[in-house]
Protein backbone atom coordinates (compact mmCIF):
# COMPACT_ATOMS: atom_id res chain seq x y z
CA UNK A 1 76.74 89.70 97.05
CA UNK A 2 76.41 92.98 95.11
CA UNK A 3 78.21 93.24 92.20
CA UNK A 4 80.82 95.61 91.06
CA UNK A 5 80.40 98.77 89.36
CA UNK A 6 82.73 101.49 88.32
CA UNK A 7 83.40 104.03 90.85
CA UNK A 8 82.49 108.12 90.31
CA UNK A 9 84.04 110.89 91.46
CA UNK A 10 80.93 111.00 94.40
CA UNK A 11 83.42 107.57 95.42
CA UNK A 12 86.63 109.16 96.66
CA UNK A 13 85.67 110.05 100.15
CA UNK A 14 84.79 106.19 100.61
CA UNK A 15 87.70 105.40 98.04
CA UNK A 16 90.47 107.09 100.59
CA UNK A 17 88.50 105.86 103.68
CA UNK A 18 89.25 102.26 102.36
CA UNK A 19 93.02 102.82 101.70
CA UNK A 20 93.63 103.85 105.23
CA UNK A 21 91.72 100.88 106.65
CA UNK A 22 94.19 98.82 103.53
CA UNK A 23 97.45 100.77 105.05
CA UNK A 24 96.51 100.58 108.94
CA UNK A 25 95.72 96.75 108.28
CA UNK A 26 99.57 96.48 106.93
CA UNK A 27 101.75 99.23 108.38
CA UNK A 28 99.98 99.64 111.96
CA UNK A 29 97.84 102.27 112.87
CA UNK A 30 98.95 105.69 111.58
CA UNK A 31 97.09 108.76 113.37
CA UNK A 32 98.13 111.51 110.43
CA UNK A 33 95.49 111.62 107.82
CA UNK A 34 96.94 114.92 106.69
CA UNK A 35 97.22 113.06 103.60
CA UNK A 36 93.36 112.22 102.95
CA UNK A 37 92.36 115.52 101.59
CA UNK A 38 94.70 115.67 98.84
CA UNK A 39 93.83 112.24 98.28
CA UNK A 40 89.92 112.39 97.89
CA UNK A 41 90.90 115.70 95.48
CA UNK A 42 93.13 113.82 93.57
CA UNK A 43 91.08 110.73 93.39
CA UNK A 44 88.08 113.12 92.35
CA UNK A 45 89.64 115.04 89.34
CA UNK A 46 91.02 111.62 88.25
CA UNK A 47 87.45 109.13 88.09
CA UNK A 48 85.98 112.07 86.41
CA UNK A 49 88.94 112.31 83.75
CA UNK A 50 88.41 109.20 81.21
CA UNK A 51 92.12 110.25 79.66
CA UNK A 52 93.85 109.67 83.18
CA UNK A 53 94.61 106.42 82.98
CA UNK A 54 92.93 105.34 87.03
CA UNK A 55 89.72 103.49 87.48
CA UNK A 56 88.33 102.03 90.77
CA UNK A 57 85.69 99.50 91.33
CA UNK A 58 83.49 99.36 94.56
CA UNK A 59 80.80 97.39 96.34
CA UNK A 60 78.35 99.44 98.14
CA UNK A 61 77.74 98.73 101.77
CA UNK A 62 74.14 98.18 102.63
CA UNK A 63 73.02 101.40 104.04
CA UNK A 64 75.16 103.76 102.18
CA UNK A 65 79.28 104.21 101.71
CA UNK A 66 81.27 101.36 100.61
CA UNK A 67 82.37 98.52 101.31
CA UNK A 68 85.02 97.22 99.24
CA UNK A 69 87.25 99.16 96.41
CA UNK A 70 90.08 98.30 94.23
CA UNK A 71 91.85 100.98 92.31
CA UNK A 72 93.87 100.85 89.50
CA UNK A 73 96.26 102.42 86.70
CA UNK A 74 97.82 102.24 83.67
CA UNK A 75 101.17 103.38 82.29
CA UNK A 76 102.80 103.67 78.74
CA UNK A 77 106.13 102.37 79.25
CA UNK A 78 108.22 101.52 75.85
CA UNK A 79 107.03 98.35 74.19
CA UNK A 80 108.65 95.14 74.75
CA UNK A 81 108.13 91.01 74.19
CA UNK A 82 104.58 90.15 75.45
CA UNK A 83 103.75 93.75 75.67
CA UNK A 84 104.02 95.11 72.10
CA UNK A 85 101.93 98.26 73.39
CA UNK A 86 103.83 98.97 76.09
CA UNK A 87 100.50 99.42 78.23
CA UNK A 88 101.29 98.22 81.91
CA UNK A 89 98.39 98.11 84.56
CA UNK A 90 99.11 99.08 88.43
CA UNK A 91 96.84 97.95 91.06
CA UNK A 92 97.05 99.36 94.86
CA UNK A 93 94.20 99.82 97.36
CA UNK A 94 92.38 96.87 97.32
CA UNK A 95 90.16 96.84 100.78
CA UNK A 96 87.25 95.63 102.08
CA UNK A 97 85.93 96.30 105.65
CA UNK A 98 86.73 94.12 107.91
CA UNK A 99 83.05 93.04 108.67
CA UNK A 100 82.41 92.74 104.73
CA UNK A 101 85.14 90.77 104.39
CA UNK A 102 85.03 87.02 102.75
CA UNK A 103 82.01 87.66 100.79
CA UNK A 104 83.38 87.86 97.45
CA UNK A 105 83.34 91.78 97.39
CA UNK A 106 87.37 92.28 96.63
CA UNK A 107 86.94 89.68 93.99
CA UNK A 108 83.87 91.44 92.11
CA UNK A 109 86.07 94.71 92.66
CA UNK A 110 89.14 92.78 91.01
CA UNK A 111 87.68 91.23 88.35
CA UNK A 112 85.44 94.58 87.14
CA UNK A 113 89.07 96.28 87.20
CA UNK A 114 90.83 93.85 85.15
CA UNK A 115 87.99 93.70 82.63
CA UNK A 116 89.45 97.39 82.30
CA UNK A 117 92.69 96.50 81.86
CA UNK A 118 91.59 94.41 78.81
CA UNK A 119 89.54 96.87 77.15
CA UNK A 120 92.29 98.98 77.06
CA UNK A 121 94.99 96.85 76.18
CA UNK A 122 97.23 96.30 79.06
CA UNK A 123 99.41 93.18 78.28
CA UNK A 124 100.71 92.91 82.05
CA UNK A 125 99.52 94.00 85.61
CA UNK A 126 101.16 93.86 88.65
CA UNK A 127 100.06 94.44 92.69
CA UNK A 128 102.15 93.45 95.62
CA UNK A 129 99.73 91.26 97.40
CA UNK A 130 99.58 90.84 101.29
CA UNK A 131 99.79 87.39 102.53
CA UNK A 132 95.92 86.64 103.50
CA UNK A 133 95.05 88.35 99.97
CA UNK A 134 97.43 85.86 97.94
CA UNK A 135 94.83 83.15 97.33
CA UNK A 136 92.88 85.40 95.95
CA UNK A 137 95.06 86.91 93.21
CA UNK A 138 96.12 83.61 92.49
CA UNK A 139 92.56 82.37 92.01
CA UNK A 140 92.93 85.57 89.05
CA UNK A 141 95.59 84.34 87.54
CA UNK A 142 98.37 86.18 88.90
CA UNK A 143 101.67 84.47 89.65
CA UNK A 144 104.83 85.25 91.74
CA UNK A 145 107.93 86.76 90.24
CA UNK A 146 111.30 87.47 91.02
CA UNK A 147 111.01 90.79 91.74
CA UNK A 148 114.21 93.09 92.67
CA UNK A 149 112.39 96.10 92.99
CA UNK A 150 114.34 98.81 95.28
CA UNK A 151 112.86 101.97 96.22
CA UNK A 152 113.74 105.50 97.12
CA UNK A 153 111.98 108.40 98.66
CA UNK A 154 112.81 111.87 97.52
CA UNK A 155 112.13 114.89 99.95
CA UNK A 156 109.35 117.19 98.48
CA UNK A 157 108.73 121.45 99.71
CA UNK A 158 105.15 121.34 101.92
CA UNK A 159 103.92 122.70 99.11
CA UNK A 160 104.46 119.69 97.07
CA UNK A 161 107.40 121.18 94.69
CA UNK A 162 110.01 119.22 94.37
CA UNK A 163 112.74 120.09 96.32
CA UNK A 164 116.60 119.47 95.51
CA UNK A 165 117.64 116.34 96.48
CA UNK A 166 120.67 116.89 99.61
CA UNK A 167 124.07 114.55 99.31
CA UNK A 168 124.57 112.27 101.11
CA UNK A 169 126.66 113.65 105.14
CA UNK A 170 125.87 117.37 104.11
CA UNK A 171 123.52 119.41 105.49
């Protein structure tokens, strides 16, 4: 097994190719990719910004590209018990090709990432974890928690400004 090494800007392409293969293997097959070119530019300007908080590790595939990734982030929110610096770490798009899979690759790409988290001083990290990916995050030390978490999705302008958000019946 290779072993993890920090991704590079040079990465995104592969980086973006990875979280579609991650978001087709749990929402279906979606046939817009409209989506992967601001991705790969965002994912760009941020591996080549040290002050932007993201950092991905990869495997590279034999033959070129990649073939696992995990990407990561970290927030400030306001300090609290067992996180007196307030520093909370995000991971999302862990994925590993399905004919690299269960060689060790996501782990190398986990643990390189949270070996980031340390050196920076996230207290606490969380990822949502799909079932055949739960012994592994266990193995890492991560446990289940209550978790009431809610969402909602605002409309945005196609050109990505915010747009006002409509009441509820009104047009």
């Amino acid at each position: 097994m290779d072993h993890a090494r920090r991704a590079t800007p040079a990465d995104a392409g592969e980086l973006i190719r990875l979280r579609k293969v991650m978001l087709d293997s749990h929402i279906g097959v979606d046939p817009d990719i409209s989506w992967q070119r601001h991705g790969i530019a965002d994912l760009r300007a941020r591996l080549g910004d040290p002050a932007s908080g993201l950092a991905a590790y990869v495997v590279g595939r034999p033959g070129g590209g990649l073939a696992s990734g995990a990407i990561g982030m970290i927030d400030h929110r306001l300090p609290g018990p067992g996180n007196p610096l307030g520093l909370h770490g995000h991971v999302f798009s862990v994925a590993t090709d399905p004919d690299m899979r269960r060689r060790g690759h996501s782990r190398a790409c986990m643990e390189g990432l949270l070996g980031w988290f340390r050196e920076r001083g996230a207290a606490k990290v969380e990822l949502r974890a799909s079932a055949d990916a739960v012994a592994l995050y266990a193995s890492l030390g991560f446990v289940a928690v209550p978790d009431p978490s809610m969402r909602l999705t605002l409309e945005t302008a196609p050109s990505g400004s915010p747009s006002r958000q409509r009441p509820a019946g009104r047009l």
